[in-house]
N, C-alpha and C. Protein backbone atom coordinates (compact mmCIF):
# COMPACT_ATOMS: atom_id res chain seq x y z
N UNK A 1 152.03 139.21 125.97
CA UNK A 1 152.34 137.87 126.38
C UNK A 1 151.22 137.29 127.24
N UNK A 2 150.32 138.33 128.05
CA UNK A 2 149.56 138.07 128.67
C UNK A 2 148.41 137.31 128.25
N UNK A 3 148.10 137.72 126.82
CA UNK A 3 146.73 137.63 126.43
C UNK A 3 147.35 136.12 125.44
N UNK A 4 148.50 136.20 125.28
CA UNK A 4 148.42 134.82 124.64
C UNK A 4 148.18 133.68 125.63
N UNK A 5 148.63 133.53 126.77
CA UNK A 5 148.22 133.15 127.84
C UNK A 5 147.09 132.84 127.88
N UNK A 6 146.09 134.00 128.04
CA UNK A 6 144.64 133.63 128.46
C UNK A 6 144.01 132.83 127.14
N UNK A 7 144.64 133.00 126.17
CA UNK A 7 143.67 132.66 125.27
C UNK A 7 143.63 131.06 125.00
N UNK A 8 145.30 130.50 124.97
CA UNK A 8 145.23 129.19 125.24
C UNK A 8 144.78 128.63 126.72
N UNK A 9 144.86 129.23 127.13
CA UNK A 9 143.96 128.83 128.82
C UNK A 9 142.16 128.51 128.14
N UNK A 10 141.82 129.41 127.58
CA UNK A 10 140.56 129.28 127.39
C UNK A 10 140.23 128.32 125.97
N UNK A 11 141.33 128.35 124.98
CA UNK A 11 140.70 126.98 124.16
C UNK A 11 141.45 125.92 124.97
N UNK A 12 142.13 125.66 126.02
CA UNK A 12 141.82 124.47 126.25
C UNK A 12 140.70 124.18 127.34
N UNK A 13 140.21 125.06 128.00
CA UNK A 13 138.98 124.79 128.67
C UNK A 13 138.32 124.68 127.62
N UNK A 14 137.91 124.94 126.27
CA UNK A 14 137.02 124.99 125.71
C UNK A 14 136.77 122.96 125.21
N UNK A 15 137.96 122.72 124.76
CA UNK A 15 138.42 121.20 124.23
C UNK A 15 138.19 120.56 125.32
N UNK A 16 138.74 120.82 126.38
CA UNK A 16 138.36 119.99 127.75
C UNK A 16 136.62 120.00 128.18
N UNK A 17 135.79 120.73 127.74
CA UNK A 17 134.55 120.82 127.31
C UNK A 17 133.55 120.12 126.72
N UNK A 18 134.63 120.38 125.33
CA UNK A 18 133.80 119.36 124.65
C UNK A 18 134.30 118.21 124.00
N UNK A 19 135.26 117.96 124.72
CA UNK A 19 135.35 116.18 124.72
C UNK A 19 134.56 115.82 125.73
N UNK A 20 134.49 116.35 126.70
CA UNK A 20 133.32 116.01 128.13
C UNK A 20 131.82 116.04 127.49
N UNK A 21 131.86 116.83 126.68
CA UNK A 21 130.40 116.71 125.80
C UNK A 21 130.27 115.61 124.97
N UNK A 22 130.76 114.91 124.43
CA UNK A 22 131.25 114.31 123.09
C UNK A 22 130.94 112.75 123.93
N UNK A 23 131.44 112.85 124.84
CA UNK A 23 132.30 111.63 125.72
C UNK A 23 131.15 111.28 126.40
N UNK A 24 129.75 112.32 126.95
CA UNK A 24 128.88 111.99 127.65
C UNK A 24 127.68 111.54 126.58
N UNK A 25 127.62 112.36 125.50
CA UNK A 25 127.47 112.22 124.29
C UNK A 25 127.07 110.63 123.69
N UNK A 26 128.36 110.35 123.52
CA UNK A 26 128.40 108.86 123.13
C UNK A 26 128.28 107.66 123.88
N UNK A 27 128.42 107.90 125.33
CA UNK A 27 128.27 107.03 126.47
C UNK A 27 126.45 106.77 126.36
N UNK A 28 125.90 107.77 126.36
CA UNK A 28 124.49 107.51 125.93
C UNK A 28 123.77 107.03 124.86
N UNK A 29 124.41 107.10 123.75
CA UNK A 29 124.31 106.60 122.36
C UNK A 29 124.39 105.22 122.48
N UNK A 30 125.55 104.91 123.22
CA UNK A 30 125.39 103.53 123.26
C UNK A 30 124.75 102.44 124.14
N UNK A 31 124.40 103.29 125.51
CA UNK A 31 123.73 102.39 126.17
C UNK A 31 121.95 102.32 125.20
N UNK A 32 121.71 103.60 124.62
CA UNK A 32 120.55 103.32 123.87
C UNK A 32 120.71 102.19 122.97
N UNK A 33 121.61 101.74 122.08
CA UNK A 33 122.01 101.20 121.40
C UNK A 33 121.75 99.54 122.18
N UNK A 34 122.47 99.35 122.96
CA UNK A 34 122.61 98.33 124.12
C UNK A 34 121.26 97.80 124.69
N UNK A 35 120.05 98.63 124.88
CA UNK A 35 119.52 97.99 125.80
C UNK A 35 118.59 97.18 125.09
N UNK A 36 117.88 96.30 126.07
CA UNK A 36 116.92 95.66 125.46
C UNK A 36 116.16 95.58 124.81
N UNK A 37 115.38 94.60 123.85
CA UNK A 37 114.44 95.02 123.03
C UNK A 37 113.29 95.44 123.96
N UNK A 38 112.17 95.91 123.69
CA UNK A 38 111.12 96.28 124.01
C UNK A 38 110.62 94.64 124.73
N UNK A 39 109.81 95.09 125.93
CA UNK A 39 109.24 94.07 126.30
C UNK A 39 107.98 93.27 125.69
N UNK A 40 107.68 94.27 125.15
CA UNK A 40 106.44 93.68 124.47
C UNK A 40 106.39 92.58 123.62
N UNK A 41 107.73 92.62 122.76
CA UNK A 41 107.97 91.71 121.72
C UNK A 41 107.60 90.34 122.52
N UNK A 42 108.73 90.21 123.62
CA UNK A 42 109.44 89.15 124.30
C UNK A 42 108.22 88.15 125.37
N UNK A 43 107.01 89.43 125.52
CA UNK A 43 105.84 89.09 126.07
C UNK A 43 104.84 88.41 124.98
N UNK A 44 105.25 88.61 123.41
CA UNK A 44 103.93 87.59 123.07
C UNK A 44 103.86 86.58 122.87
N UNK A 45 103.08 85.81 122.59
CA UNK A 45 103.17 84.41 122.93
C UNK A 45 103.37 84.16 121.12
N UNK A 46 103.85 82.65 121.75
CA UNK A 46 103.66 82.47 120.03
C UNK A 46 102.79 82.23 118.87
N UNK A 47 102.93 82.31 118.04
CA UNK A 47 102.14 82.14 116.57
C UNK A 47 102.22 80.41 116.71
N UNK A 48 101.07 79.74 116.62
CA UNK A 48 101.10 78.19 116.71
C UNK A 48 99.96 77.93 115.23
N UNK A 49 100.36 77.21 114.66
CA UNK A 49 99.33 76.88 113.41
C UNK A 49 99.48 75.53 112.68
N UNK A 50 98.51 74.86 112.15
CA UNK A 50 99.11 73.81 111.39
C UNK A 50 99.68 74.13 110.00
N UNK A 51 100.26 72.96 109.30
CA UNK A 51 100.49 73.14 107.86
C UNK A 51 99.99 72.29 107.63
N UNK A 52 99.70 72.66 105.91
CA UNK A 52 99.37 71.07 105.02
C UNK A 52 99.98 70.18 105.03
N UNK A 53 99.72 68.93 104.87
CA UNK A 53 100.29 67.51 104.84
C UNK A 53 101.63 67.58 104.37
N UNK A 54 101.75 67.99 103.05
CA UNK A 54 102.69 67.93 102.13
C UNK A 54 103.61 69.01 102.75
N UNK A 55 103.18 70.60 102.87
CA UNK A 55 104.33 71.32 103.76
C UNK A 55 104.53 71.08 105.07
N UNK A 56 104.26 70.41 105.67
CA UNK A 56 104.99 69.79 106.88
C UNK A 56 105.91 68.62 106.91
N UNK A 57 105.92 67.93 105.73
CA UNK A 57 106.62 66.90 105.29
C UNK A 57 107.78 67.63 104.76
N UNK A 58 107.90 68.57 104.06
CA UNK A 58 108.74 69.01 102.90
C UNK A 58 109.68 69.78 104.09
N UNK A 59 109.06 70.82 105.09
CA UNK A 59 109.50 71.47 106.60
C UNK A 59 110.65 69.89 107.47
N UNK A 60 109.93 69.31 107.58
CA UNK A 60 110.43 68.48 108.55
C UNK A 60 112.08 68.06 107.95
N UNK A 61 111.84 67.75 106.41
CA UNK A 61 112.61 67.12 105.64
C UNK A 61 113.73 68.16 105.39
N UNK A 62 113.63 69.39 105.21
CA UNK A 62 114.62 70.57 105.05
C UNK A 62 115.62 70.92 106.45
N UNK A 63 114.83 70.94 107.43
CA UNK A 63 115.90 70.91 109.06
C UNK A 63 114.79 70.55 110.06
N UNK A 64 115.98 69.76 110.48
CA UNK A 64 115.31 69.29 112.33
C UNK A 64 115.77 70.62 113.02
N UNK A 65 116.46 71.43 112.90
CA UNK A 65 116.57 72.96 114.02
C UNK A 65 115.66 73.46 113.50
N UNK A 66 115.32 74.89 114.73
CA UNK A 66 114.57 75.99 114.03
C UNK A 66 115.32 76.78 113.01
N UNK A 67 114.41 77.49 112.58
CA UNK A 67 114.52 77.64 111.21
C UNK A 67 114.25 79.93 111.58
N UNK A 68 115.14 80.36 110.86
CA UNK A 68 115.12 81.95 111.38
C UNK A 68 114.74 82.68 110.11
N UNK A 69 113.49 83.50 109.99
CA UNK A 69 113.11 84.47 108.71
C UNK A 69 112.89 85.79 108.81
N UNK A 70 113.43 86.27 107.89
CA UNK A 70 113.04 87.57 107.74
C UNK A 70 112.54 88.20 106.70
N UNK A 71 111.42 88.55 107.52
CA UNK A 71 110.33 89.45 106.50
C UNK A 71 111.04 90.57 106.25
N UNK A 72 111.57 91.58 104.85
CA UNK A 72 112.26 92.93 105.02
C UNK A 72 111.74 93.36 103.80
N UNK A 73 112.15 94.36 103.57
CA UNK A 73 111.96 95.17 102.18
C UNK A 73 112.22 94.42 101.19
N UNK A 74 113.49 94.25 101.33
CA UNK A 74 114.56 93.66 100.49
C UNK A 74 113.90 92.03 99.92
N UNK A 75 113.04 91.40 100.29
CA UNK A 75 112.24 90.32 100.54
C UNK A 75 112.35 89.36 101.78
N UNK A 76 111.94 88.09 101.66
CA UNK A 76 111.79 87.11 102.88
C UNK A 76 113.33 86.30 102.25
N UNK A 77 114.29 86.13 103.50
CA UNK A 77 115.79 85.50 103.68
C UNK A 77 115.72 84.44 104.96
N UNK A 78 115.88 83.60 104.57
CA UNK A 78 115.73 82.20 105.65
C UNK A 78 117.43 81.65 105.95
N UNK A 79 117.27 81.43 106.95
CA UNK A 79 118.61 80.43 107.78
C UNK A 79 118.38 79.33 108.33
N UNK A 80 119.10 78.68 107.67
CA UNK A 80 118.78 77.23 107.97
C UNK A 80 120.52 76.88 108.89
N UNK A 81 120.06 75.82 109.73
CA UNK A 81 121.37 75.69 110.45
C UNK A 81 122.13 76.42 110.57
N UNK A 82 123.61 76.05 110.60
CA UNK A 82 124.89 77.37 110.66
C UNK A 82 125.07 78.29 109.66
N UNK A 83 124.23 78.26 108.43
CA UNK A 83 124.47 78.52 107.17
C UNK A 83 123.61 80.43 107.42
N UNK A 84 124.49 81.20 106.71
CA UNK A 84 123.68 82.72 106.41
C UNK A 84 122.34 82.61 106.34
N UNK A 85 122.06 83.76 106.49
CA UNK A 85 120.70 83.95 105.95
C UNK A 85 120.73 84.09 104.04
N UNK A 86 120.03 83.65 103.61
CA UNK A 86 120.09 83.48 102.30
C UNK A 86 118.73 84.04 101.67
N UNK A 87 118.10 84.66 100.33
CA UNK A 87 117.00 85.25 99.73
C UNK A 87 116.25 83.59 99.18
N UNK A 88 115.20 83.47 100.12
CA UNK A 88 114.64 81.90 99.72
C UNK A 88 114.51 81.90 98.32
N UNK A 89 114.69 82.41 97.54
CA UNK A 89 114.97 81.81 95.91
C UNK A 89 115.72 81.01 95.66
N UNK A 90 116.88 81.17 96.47
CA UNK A 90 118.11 79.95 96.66
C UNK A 90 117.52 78.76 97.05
N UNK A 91 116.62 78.73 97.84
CA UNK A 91 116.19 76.91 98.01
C UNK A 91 116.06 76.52 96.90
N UNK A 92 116.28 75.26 96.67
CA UNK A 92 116.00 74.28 95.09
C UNK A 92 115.03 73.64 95.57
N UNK A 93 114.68 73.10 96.66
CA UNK A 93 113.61 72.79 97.01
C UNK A 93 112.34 73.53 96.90
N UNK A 94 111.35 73.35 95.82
CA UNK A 94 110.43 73.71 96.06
C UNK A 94 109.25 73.95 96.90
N UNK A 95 109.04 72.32 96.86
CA UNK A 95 107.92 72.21 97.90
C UNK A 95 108.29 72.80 99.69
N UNK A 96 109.78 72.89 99.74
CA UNK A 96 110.01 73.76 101.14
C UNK A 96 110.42 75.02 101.03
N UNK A 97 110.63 75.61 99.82
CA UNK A 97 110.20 76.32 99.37
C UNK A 97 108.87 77.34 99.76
N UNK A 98 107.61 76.32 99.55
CA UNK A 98 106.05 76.70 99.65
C UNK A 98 105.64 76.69 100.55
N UNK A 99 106.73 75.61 101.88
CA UNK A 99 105.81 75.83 103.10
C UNK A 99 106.42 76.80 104.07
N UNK A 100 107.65 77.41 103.44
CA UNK A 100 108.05 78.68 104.29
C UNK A 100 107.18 79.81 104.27
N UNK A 101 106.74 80.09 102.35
CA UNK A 101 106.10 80.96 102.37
C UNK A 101 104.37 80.81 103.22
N UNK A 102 103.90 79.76 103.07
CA UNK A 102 103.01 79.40 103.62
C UNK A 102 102.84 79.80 105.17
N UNK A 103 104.29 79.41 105.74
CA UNK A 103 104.57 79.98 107.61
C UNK A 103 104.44 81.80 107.53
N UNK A 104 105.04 82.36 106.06
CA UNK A 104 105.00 83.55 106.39
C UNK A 104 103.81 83.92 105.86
N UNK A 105 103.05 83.86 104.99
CA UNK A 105 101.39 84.19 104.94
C UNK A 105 101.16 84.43 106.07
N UNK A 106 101.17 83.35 107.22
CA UNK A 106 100.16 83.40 108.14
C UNK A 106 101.01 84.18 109.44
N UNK A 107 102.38 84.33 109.52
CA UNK A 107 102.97 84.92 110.40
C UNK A 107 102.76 86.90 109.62
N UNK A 108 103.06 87.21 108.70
CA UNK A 108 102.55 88.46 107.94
C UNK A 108 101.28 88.91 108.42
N UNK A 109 100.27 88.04 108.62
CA UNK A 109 98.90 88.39 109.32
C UNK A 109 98.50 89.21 110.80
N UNK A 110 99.89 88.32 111.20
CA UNK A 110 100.23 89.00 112.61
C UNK A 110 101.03 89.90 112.85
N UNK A 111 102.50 90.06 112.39
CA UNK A 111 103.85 90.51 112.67
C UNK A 111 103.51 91.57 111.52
N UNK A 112 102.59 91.99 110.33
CA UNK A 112 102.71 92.60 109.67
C UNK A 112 104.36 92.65 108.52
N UNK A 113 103.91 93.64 107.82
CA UNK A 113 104.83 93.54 106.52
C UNK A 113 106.81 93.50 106.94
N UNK A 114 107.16 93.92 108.24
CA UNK A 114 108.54 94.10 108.49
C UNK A 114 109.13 92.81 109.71
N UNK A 115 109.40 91.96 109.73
CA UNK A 115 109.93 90.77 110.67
C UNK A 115 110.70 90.07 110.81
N UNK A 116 111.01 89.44 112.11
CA UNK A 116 112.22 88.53 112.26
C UNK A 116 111.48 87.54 113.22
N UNK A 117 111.46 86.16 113.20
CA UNK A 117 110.64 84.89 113.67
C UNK A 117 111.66 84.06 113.83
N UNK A 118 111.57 82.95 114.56
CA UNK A 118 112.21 81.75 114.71
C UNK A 118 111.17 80.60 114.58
N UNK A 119 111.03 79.75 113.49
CA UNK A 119 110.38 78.87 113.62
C UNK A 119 110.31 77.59 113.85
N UNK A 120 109.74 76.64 114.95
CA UNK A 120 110.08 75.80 115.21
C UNK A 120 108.67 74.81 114.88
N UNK A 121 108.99 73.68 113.96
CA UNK A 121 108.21 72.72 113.36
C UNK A 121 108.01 71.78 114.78
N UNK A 122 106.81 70.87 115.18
CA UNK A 122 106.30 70.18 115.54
C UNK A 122 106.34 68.65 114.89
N UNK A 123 106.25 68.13 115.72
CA UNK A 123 106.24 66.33 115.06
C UNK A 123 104.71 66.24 114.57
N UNK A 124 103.54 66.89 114.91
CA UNK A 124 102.43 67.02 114.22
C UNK A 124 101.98 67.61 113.00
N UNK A 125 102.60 68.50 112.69
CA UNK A 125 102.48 68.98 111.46
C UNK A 125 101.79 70.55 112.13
N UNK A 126 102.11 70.76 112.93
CA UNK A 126 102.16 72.65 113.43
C UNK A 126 103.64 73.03 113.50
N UNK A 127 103.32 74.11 113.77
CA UNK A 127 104.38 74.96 113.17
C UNK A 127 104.78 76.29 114.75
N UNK A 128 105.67 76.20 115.45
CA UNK A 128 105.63 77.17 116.40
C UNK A 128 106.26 78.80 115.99
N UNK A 129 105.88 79.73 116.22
CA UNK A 129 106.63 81.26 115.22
C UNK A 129 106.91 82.10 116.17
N UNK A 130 108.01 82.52 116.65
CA UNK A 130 107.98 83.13 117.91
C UNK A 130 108.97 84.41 117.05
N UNK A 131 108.34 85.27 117.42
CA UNK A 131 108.62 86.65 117.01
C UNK A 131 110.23 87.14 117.02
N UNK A 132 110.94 87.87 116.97
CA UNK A 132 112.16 88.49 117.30
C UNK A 132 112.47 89.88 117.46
N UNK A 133 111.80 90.68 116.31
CA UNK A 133 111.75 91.90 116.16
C UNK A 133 110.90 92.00 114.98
């Protein structure tokens, strides 16, 4: 009778263990998860450039907000206003269309092949690109 005793004595120290493991475990998982992006991102300045005549017209004409892209594997997906991110093949608009890809040519130069930007058009016909991840 004795030893049945000890033995549930000791798997529940054992469970009381490792839920304390589990529990400290995941408390860390998530503050990694949680914290900030890297400072570096948040420190660079932005990507400023002009566009052509015609893609800054066609930009202006598609949204007065900024405009959010992502460079991914999967290809380049733009959000326009409240609306998803969508695979820019969906624009019917061509010519805005050309001057997204045009923003990402020259943002790709910098941010390289994997990205997330917010871009904000100018009343001049520049273009502001401020990084995200």
């Amino acid at each position: 009778m004795s030893w049945a005793l000890v033995a549930v004595v000791l798997v529940t120290i054992t469970l009381i263990v490792l839920i304390a493991v589990l529990y400290w475990y995941a408390t860390r998982l998530k503050r990694s998860f949680e914290a900030p992006p890297p400072a570096a991102l948040a420190a660079q300045p932005p990507l400023v450039f002009r566009l052509s005549e015609v893609s800054a017209d066609s930009l202006a004409h598609l949204s007065r907000e900024p405009i959010l892209l992502r460079q991914a594997q999967d290809g380049l997906r733009v959000q326009l206003d409240n609306r998803p991110l969508v695979p820019i093949a969906i624009l019917t608009d061509r010519a805005a269309a050309a001057a997204l890809r045009e923003i990402v040519a020259n943002a790709s130069q910098r941010y390289g092949a994997r990205w997330t930007a917010l871009v904000m058009p100018a009343g001049d016909g520049s273009v502001s690109v401020q990084r995200l991840s």
